[in-house]
C-alpha atoms as a PDB file:
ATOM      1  CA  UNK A   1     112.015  -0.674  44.101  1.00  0.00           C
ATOM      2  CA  UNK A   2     109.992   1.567  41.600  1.00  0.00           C
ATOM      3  CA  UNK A   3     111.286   4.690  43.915  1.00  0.00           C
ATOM      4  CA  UNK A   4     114.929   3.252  43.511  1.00  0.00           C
ATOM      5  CA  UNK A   5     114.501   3.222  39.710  1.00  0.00           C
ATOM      6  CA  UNK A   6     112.992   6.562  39.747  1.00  0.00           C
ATOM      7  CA  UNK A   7     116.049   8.088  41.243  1.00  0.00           C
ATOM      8  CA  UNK A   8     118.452   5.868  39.295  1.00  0.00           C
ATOM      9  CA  UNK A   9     116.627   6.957  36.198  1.00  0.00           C
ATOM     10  CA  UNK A  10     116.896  10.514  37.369  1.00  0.00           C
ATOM     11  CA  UNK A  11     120.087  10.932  37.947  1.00  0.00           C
ATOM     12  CA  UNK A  12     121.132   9.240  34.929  1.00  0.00           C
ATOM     13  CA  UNK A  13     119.501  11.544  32.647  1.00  0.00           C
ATOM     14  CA  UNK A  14     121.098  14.639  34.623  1.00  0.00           C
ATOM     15  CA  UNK A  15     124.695  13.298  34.703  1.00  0.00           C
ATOM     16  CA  UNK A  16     124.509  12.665  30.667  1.00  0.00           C
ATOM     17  CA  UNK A  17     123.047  15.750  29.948  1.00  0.00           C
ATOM     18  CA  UNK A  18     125.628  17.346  32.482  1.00  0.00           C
ATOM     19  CA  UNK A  19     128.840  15.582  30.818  1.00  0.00           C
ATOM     20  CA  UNK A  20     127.226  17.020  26.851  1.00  0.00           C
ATOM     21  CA  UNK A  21     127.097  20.722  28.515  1.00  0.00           C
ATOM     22  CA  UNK A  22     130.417  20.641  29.985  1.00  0.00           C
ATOM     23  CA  UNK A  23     131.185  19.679  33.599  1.00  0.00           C
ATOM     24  CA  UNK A  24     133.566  22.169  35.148  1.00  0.00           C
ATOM     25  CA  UNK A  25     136.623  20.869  36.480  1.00  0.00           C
ATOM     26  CA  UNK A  26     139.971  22.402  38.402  1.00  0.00           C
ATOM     27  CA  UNK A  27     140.133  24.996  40.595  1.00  0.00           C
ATOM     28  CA  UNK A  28     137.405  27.435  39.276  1.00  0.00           C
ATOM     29  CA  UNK A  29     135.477  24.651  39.845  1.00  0.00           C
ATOM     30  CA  UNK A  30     132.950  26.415  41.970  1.00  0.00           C
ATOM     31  CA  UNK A  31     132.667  29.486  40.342  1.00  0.00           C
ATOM     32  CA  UNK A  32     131.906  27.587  37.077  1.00  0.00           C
ATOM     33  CA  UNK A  33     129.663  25.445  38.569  1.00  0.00           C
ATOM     34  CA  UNK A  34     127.000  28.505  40.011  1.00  0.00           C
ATOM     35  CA  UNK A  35     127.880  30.041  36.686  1.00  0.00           C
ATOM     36  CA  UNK A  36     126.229  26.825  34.692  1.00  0.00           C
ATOM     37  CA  UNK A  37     123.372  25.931  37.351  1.00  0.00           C
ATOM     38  CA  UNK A  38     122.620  29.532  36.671  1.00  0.00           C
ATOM     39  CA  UNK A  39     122.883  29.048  32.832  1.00  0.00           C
ATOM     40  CA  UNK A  40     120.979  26.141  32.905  1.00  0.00           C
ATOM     41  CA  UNK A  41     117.828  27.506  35.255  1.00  0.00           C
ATOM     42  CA  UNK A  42     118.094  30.614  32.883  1.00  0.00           C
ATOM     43  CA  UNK A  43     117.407  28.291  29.480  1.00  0.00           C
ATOM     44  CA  UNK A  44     114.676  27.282  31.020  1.00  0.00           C
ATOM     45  CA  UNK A  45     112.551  30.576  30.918  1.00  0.00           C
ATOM     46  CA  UNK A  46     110.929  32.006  28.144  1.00  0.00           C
ATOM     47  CA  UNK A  47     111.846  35.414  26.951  1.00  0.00           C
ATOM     48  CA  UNK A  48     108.781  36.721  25.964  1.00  0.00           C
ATOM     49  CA  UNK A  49     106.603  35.469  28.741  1.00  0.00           C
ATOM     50  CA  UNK A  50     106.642  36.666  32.641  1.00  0.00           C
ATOM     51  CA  UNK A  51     108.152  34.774  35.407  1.00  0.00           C
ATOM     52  CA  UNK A  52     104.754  33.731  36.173  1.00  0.00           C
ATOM     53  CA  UNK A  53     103.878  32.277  33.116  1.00  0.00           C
ATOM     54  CA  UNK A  54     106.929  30.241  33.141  1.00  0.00           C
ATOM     55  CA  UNK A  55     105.933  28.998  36.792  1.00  0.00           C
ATOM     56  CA  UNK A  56     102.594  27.747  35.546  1.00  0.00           C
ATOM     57  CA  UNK A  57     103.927  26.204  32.606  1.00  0.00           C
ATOM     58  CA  UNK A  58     106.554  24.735  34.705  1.00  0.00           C
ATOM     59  CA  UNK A  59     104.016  23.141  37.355  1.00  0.00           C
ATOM     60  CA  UNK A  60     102.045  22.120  34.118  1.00  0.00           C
ATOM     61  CA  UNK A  61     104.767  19.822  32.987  1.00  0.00           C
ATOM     62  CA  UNK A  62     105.508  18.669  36.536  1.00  0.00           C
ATOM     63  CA  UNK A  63     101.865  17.515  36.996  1.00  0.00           C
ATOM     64  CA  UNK A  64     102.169  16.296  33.322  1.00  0.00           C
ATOM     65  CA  UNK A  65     105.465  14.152  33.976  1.00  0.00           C
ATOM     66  CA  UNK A  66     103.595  12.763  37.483  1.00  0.00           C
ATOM     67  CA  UNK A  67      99.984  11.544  35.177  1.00  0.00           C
ATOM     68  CA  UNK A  68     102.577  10.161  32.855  1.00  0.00           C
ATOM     69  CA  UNK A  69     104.614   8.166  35.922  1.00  0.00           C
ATOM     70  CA  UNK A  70     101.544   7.109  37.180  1.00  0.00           C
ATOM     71  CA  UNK A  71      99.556   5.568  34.350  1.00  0.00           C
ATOM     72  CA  UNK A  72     103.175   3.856  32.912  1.00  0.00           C
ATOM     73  CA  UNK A  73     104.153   2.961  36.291  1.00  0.00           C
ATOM     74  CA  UNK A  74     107.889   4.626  34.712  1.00  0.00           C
ATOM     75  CA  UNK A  75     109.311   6.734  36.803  1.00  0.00           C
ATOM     76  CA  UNK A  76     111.717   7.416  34.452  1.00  0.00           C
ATOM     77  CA  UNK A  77     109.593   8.541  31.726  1.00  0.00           C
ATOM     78  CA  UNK A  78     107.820  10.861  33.964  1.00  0.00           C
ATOM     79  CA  UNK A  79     111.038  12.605  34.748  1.00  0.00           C
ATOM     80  CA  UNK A  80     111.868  12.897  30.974  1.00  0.00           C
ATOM     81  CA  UNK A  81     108.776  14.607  30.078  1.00  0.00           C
ATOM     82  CA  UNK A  82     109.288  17.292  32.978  1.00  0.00           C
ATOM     83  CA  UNK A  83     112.659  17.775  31.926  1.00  0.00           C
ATOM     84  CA  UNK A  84     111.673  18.159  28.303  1.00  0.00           C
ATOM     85  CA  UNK A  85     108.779  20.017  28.468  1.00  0.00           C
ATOM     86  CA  UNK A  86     109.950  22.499  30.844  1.00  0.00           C
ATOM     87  CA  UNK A  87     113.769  22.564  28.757  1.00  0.00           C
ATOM     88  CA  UNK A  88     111.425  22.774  25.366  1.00  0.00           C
ATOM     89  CA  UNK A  89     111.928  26.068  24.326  1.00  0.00           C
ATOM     90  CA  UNK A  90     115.206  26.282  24.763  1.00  0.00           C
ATOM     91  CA  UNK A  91     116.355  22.309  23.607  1.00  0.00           C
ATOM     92  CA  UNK A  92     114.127  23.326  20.203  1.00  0.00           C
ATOM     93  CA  UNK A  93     114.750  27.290  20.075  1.00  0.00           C
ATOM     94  CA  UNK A  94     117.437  26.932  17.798  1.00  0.00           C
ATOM     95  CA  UNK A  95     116.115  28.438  15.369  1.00  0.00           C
ATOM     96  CA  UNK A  96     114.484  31.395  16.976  1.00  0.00           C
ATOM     97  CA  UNK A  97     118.155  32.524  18.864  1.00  0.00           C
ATOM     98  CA  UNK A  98     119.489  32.293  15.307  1.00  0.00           C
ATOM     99  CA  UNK A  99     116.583  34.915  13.897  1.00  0.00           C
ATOM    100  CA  UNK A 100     116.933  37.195  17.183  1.00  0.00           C
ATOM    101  CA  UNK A 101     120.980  37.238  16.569  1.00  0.00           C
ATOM    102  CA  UNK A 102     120.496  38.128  12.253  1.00  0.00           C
ATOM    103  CA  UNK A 103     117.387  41.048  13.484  1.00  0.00           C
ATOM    104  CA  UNK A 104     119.714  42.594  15.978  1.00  0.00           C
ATOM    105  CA  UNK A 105     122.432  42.557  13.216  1.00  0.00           C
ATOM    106  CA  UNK A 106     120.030  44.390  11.046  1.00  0.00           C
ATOM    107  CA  UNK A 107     119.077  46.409  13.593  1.00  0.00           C
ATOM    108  CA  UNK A 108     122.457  47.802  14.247  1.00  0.00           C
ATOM    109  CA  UNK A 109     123.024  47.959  10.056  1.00  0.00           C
ATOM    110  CA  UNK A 110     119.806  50.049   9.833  1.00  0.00           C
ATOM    111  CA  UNK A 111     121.035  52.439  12.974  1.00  0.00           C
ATOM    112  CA  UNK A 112     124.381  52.972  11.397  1.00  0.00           C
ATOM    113  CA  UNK A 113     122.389  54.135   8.172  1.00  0.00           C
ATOM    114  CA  UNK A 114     120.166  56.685   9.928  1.00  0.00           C
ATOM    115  CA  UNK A 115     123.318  58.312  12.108  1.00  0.00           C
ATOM    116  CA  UNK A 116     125.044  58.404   8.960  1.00  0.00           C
ATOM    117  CA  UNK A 117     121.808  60.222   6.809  1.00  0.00           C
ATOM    118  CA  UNK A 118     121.517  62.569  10.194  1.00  0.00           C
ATOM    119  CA  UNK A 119     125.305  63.430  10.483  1.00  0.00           C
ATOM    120  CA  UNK A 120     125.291  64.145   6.326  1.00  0.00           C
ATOM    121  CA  UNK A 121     121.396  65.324   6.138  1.00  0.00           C
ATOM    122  CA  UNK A 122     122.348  68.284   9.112  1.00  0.00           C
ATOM    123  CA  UNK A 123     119.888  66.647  11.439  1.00  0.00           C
ATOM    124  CA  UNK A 124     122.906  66.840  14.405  1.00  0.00           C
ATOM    125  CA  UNK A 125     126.239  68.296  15.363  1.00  0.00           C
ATOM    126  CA  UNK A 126     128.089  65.745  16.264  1.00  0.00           C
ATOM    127  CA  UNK A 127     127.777  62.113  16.703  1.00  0.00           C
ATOM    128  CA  UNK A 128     126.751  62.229  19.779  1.00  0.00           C
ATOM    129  CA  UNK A 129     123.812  64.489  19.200  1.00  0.00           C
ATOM    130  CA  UNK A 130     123.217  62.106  16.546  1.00  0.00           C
ATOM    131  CA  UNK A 131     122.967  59.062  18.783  1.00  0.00           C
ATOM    132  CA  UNK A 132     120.679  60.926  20.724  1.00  0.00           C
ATOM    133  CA  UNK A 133     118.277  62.146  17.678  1.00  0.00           C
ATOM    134  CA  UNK A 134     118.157  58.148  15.831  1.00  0.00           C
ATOM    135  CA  UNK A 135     117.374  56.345  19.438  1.00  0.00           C
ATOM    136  CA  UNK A 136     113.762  56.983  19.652  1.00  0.00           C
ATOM    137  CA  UNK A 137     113.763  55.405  15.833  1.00  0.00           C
ATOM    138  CA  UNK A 138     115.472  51.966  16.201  1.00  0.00           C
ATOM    139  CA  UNK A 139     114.189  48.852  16.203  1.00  0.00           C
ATOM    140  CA  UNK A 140     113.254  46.975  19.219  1.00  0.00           C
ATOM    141  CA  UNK A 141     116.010  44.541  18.931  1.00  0.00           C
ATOM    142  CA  UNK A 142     118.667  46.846  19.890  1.00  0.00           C
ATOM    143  CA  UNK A 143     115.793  49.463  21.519  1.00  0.00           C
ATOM    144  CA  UNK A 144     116.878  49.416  24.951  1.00  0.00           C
ATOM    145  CA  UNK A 145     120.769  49.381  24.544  1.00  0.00           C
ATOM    146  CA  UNK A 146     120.738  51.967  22.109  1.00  0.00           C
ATOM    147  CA  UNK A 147     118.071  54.202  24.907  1.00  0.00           C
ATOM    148  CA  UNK A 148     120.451  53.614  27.606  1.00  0.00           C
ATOM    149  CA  UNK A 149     123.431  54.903  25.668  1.00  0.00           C
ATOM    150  CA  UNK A 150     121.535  58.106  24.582  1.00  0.00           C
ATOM    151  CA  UNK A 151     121.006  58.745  28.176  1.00  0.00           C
ATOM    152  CA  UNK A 152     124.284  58.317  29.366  1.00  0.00           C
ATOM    153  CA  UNK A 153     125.699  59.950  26.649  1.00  0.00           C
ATOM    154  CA  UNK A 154     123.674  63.055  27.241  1.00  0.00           C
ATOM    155  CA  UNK A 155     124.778  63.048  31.220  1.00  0.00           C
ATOM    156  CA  UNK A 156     128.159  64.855  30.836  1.00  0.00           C
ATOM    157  CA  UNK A 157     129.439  62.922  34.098  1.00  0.00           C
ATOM    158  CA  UNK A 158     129.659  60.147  32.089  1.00  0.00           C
ATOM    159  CA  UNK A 159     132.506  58.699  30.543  1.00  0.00           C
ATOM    160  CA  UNK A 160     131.769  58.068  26.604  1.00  0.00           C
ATOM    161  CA  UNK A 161     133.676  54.912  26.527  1.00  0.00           C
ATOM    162  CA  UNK A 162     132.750  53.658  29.800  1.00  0.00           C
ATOM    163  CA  UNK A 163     128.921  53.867  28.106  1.00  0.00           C
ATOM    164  CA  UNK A 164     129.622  52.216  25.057  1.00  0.00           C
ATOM    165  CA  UNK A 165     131.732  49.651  26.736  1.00  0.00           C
ATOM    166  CA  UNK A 166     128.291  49.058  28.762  1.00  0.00           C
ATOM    167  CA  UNK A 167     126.514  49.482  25.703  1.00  0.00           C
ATOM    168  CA  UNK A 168     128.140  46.364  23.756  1.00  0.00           C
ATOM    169  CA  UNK A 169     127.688  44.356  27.239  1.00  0.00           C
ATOM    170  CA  UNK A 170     124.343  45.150  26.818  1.00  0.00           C
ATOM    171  CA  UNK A 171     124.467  43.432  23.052  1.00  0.00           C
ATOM    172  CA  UNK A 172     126.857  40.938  24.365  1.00  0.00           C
ATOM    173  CA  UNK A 173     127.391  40.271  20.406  1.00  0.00           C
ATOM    174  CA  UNK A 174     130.710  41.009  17.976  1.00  0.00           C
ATOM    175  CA  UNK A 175     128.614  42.817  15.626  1.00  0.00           C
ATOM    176  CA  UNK A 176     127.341  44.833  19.138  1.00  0.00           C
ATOM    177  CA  UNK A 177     131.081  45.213  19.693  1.00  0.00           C
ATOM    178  CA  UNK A 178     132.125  46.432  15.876  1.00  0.00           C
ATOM    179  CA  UNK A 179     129.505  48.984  16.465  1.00  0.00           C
ATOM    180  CA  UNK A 180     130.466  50.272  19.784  1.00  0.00           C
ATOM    181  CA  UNK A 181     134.359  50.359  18.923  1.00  0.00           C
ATOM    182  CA  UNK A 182     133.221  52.310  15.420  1.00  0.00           C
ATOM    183  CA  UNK A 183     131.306  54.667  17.806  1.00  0.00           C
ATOM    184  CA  UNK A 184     133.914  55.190  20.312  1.00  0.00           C
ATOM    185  CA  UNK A 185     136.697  56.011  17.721  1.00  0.00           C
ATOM    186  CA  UNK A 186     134.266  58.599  15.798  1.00  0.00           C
ATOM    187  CA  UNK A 187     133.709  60.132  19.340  1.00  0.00           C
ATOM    188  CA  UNK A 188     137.025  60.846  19.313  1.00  0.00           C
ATOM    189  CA  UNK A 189     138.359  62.060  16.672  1.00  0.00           C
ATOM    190  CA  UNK A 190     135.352  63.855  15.522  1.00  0.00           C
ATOM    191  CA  UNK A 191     136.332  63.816  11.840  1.00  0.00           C
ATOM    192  CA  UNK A 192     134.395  63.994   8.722  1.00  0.00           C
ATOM    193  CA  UNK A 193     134.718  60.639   7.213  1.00  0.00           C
ATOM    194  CA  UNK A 194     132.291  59.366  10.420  1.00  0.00           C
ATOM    195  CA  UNK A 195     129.247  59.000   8.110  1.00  0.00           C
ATOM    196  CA  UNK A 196     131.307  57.210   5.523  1.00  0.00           C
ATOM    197  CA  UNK A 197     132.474  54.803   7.761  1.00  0.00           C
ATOM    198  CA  UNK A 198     129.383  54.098   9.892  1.00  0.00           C
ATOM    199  CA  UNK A 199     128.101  53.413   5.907  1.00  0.00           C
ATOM    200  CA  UNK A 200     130.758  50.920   5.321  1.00  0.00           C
ATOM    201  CA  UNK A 201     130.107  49.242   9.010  1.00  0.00           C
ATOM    202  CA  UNK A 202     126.305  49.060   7.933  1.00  0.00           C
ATOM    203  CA  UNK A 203     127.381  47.933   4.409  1.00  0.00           C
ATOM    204  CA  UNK A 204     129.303  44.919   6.231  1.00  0.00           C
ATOM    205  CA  UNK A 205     126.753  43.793   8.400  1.00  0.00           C
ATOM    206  CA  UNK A 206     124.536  43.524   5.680  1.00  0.00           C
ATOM    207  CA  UNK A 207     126.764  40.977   3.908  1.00  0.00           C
ATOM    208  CA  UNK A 208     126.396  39.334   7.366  1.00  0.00           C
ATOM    209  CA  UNK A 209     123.115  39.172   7.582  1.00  0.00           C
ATOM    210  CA  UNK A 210     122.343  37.654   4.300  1.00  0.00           C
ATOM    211  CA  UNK A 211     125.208  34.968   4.661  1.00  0.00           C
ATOM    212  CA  UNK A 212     122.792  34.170   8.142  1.00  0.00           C
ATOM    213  CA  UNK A 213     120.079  33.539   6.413  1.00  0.00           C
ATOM    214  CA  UNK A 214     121.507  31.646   3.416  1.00  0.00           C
ATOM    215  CA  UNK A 215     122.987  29.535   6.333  1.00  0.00           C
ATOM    216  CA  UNK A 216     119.502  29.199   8.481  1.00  0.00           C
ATOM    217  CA  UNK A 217     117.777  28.414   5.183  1.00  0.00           C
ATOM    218  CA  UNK A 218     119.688  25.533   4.612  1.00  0.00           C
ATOM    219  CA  UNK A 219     119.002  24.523   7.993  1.00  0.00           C
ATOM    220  CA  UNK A 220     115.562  24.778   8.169  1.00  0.00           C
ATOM    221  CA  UNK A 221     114.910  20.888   6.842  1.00  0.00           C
ATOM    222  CA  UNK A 222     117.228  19.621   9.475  1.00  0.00           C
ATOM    223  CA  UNK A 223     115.265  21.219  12.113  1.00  0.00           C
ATOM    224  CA  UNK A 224     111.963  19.623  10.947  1.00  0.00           C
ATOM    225  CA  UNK A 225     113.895  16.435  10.984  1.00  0.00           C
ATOM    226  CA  UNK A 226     114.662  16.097  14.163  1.00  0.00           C
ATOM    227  CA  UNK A 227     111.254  17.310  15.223  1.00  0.00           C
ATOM    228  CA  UNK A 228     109.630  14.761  13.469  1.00  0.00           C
ATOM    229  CA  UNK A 229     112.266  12.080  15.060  1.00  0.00           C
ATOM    230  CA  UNK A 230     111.068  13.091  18.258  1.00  0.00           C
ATOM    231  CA  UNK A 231     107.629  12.675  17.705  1.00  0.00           C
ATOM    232  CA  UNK A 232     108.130   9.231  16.074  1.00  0.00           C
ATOM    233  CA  UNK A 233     110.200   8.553  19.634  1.00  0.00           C
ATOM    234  CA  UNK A 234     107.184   9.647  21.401  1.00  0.00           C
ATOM    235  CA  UNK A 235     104.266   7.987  19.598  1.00  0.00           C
ATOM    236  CA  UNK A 236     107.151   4.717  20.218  1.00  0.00           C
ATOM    237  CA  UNK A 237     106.501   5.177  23.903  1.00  0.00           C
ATOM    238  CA  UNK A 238     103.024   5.998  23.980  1.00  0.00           C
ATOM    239  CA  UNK A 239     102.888   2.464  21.601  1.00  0.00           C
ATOM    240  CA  UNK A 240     105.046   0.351  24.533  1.00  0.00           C
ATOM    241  CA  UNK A 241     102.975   1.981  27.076  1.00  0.00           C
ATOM    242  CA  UNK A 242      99.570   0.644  25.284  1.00  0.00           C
ATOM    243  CA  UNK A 243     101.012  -3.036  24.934  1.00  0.00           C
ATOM    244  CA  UNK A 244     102.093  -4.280  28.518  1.00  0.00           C
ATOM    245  CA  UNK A 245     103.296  -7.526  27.472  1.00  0.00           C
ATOM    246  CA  UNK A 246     105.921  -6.304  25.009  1.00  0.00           C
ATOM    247  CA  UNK A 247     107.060  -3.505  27.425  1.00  0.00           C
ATOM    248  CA  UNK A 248     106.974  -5.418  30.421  1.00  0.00           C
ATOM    249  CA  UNK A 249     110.867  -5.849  30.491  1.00  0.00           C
ATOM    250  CA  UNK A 250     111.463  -1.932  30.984  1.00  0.00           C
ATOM    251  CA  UNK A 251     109.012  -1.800  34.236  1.00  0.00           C
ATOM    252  CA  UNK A 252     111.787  -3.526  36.422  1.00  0.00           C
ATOM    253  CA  UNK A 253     114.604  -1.446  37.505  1.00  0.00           C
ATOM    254  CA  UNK A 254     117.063  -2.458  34.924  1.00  0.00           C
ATOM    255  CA  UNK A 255     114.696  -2.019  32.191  1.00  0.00           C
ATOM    256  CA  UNK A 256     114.311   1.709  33.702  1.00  0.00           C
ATOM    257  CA  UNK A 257     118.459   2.156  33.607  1.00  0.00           C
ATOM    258  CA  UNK A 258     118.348   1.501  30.295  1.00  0.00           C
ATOM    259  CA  UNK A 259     114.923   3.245  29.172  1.00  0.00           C
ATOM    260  CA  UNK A 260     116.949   6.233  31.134  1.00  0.00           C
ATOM    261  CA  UNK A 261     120.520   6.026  29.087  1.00  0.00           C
ATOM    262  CA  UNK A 262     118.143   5.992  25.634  1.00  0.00           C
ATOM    263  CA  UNK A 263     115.831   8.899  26.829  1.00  0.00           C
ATOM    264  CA  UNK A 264     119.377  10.494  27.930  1.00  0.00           C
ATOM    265  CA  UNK A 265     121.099   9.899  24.888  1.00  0.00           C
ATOM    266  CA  UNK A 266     117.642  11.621  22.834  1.00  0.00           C
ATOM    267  CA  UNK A 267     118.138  14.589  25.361  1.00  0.00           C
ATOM    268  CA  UNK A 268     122.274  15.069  24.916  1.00  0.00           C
ATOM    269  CA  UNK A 269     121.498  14.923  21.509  1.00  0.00           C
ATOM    270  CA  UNK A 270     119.407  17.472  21.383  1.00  0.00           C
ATOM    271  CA  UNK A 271     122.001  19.751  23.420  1.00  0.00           C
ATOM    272  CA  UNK A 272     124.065  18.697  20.741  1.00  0.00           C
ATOM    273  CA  UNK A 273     121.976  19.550  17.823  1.00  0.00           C
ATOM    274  CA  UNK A 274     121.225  22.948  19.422  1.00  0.00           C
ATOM    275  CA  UNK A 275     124.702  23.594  19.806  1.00  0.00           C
ATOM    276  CA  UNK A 276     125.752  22.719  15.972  1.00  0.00           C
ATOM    277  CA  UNK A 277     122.372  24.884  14.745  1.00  0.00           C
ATOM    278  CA  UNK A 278     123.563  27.790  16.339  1.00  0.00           C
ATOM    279  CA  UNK A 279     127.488  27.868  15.902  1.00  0.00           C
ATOM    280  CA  UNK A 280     130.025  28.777  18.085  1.00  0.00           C
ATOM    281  CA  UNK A 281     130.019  31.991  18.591  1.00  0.00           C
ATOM    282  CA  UNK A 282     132.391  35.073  17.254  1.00  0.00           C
ATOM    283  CA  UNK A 283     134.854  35.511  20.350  1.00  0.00           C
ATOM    284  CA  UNK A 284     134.020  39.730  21.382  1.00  0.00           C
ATOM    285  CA  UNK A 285     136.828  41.864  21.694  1.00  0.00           C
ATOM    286  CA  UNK A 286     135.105  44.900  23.602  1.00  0.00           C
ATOM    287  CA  UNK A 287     133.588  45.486  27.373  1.00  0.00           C
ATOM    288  CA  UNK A 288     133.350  42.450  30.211  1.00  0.00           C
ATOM    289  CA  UNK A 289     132.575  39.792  27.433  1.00  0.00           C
ATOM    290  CA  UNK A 290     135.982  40.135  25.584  1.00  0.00           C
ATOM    291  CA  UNK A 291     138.606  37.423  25.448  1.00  0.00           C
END
């Protein structure tokens, strides 16, 4: 019986959090579907740590979620503390994707700048030369990208726009894309209002950026909200867990169905939190991402 409700309790808590991320359905069906198990394994890595890491911290919160199934005798509780510890940083990383997307914004603003100073200050012929001379100097947001154009642009088998095309892939952002199509004109036409306009890009995504962090500012206290909800939901369950005779109702396997739908519902709501914090995203109009 307690296996049964394990599994019930499992799948319960996948198939809600599957319906809030958006179950693909028709005839792409199964293209979608590797597309989102993929997306979904991905979110739960950490960017900044090695695959390693991750599998320790992963096994961590497996043997964490088992201690937990084992002292509660619920199954289902066990699987929700896997399934939020090892989902953690991305279910509460709102607010950290938000701060990578406004410093690779100012990133690009502060590259723009310094081709602009080079192409005026007689630091490079061309903008291309110029693209070469300002990568070493960028920040790391946009450090890689901005490397692997230089290098392509300096091989002269290589097709300028095919680069920068690869280039805004690479940023897989609009701003990333405003840049690149900026770029890829100027390469062009070669004229000598480039500087002038790479200003007035830079100038833009600077309004940008501090409309981001107005925005994130004033989302800041609704973040610590919900982190503070959680840990009241927690310190509920570790209460229930030290009081048998009050939470005796939820160790049958109906009282696990139902202990799963709540601890569901606190996980799709979560998705859905992350999901207004960030935004939906500017639709790109340049390289593999555009629609």
């Amino acid at each position: 019986m307690s296996a049964l409700a394990a599994a019930a309790g499992a799948f319960s808590l996948i198939g809600v959090l599957l319906v809030v991320l958006g179950l693909p359905t028709g005839d792409a069906a199964p293209s979608r579907w590797r597309r989102r198990v993929t997306s979904i394994v991905a979110s739960a890595r950490t960017p900044d740590r090695g695959t390693a890491q991750d599998r320790i911290r992963w096994l961590a919160w497996v043997a964490g979620g088992v201690v937990v199934w084992l002292v509660t005798e619920w199954p289902v509780v066990g699987v929700a503390v896997v399934a939020v510890g090892v989902w953690s940083p991305w279910l509460l990383g709102s607010a950290k994707a938000a701060q990578d997307r406004i410093k690779r914004s100012e990133a690009l603003e502060a590259w723009c700048r310094r081709m602009a100073d080079t192409l005026v200050g007689g630091g490079a012929v061309g903008l291309a030369q110029a693209i070469r001379v300002t990568a070493p100097h960028v920040d790391n947001a946009i450090e890689r990208p901005v490397a692997a154009l230089a290098r392509r642009l300096a091989d002269e088998g290589t097709n300028p726009t095919t680069a920068l095309r690869e280039f805004a892939d690479a940023l897989d952002d609009r701003d990333g894309d405003a840049v690149a199509a900026a770029v890829m004109l100027a390469l062009h036409q070669q004229s000598v209002g480039v500087a002038r306009v790479l200003r007035q890009l830079a100038d833009g995504l600077a309004r940008d950026v501090r409309a981001r962090r107005d925005i994130e500012a004033a989302r800041a206290e609704s973040r610590q909200s919900i982190k503070m909800l959680l840990v009241i939901q927690a310190g509920v369950l570790v209460l229930l867990a030290l009081v048998p005779s009050f939470a005796a109702p939820y160790s049958s396997p109906t009282g696990q169905l139902v202990m799963a739908v709540l601890l569901a519902s606190t996980l799709a709501l979560l998705v859905w939190m992350r999901r207004l914090a960030l935004g939906r995203l500017a639709p790109r109009f340049l390289g593999s991402g555009a629609r």
